[in-house]
Protein backbone atom coordinates (compact mmCIF):
# COMPACT_ATOMS: atom_id res chain seq x y z
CA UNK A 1 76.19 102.04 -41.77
CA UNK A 2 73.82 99.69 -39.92
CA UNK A 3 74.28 96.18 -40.91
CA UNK A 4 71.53 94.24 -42.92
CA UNK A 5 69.41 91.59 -41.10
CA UNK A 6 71.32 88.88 -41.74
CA UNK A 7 74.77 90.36 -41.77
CA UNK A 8 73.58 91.45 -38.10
CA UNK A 9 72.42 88.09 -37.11
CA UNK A 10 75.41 86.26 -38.18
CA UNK A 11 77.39 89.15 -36.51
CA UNK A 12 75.60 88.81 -33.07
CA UNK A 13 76.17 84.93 -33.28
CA UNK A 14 79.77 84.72 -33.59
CA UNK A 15 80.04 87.16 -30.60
CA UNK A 16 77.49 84.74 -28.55
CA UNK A 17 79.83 81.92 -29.53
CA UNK A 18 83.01 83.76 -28.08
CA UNK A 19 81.52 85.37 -25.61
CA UNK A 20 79.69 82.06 -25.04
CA UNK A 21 83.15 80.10 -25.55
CA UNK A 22 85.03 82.61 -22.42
CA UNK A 23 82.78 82.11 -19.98
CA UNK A 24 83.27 78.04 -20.36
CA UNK A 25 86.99 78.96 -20.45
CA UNK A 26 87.47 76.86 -23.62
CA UNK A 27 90.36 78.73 -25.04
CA UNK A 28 90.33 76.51 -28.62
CA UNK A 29 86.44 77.50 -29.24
CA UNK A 30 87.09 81.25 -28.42
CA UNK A 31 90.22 81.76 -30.49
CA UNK A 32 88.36 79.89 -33.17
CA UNK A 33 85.93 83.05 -33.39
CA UNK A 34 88.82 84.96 -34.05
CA UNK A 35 91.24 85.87 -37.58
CA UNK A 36 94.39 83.36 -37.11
CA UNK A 37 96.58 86.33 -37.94
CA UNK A 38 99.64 87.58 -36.12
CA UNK A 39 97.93 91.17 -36.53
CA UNK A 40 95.08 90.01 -34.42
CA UNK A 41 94.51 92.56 -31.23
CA UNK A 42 92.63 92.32 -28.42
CA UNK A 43 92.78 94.97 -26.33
CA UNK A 44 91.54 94.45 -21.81
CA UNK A 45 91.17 96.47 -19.12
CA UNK A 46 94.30 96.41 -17.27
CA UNK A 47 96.96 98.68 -18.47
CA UNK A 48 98.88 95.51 -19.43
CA UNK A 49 96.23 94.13 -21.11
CA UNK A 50 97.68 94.36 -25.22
CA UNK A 51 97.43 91.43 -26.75
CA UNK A 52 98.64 90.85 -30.75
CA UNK A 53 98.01 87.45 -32.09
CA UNK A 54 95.85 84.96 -31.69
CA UNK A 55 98.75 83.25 -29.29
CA UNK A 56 98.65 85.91 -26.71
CA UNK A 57 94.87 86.79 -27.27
CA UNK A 58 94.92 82.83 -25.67
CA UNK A 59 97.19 83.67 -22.80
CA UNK A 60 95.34 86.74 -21.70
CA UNK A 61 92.29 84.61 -21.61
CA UNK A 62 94.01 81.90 -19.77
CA UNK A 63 95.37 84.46 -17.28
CA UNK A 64 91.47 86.06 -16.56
CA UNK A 65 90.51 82.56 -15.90
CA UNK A 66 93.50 81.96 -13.39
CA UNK A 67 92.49 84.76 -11.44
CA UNK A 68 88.69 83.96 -11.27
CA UNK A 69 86.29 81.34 -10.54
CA UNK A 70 83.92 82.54 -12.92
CA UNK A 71 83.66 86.07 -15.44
CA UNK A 72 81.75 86.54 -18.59
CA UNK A 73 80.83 89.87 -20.43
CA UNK A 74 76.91 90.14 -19.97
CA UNK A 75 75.28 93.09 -22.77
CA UNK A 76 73.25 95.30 -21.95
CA UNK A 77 72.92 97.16 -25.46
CA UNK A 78 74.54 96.32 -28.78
CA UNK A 79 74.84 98.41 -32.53
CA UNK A 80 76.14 96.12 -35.33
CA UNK A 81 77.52 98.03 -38.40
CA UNK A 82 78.99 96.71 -41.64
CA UNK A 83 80.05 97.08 -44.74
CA UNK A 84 81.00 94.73 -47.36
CA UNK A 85 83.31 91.95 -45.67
CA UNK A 86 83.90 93.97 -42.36
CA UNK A 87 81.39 94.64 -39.23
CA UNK A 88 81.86 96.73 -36.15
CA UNK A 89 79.83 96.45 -32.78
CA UNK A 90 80.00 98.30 -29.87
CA UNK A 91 78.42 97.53 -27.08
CA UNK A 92 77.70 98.53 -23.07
CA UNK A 93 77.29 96.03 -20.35
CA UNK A 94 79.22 94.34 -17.77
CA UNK A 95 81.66 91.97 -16.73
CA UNK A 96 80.37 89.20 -13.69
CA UNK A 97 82.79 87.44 -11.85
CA UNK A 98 83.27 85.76 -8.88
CA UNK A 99 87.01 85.74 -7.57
CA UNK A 100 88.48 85.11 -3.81
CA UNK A 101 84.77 83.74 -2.51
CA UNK A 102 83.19 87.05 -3.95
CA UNK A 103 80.60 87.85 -6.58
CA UNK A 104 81.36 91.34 -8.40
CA UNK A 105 79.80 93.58 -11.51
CA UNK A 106 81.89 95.78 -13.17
CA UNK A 107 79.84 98.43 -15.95
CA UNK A 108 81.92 97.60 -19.04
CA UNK A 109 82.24 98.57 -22.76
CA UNK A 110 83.25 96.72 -25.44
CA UNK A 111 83.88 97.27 -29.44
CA UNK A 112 84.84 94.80 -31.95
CA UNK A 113 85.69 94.41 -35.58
CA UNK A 114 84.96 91.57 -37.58
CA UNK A 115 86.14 90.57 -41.30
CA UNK A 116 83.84 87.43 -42.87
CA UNK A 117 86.03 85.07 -44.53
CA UNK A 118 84.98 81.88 -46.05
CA UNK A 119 81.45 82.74 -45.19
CA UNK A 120 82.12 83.01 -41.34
CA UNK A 121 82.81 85.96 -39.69
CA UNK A 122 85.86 86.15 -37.48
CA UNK A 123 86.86 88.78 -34.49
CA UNK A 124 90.01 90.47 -35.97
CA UNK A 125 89.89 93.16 -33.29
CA UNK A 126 88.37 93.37 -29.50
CA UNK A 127 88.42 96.45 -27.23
CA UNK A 128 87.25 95.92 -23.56
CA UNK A 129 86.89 99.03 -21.50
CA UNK A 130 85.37 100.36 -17.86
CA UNK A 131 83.81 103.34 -17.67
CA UNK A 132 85.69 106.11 -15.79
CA UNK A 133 84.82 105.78 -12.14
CA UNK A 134 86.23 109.16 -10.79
CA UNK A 135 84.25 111.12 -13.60
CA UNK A 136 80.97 112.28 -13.13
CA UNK A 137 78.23 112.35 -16.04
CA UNK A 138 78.33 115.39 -17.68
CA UNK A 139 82.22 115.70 -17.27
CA UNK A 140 84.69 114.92 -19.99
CA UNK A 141 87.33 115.22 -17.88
């Protein structure tokens, strides 16, 4: 169900503050977009990259920003559902760093769930995701 106006709003700005938050790599401000919950999850691209808890969620970003210079998730498109106290987005766009001297763009993907609580909403759940490179459009496979 597409969100209302200002469910959407207030959606979109708690994702500009994290996303917003990462690519200043201030780890306090982006874990304070998220639930402090132990069933937090964020979920990256590397196939190591399962985080529970707002804890690890921290380290994970920590460990990005040791291996960078500079990343942040730039969108391209974004669809913010809700209903009642939880929200959903998904989103396509892509991830811009600069690591070892080089610039890079990676096409990226990335869905989150949100729960407002105390009249904020908070990230309880973040998926980030690259587009299969070996498959061509039209495949599934």
């Amino acid at each position: 169900m597409k969100a209302d106006a200002n469910t959407e709003k207030d959606v979109r700005a708690c994702l500009r503050e994290f996303l917003d938050a990462y690519t200043e790599r201030n780890a306090p401000a982006a874990v304070a977009c998220m639930v402090p919950d132990a069933d937090l999850v964020v979920f990256g691209t590397g196939a190591d990259e399962k985080r529970i808890g707002p804890a690890q969620a921290r380290a994970q970003m920590e460990r990005d920003w040791s291996q960078s210079d500079a990343v942040t998730y730039a969108i391209d498109w974004t669809q913010v559902c809700a209903a009642g106290p939880v929200a959903w987005v998904s989103s396509d766009g892509a991830f811009r760093f600069r690591a070892g001297g080089e610039e890079g763009s990676i096409p990226a993907r990335a869905s989150f769930v949100l729960e407002r609580r105390d009249n904020r909403w908070l990230i309880a759940h973040a998926h980030f995701s690259t587009p299969a490179a070996s498959q061509d459009a039209g495949e599934s496979f």
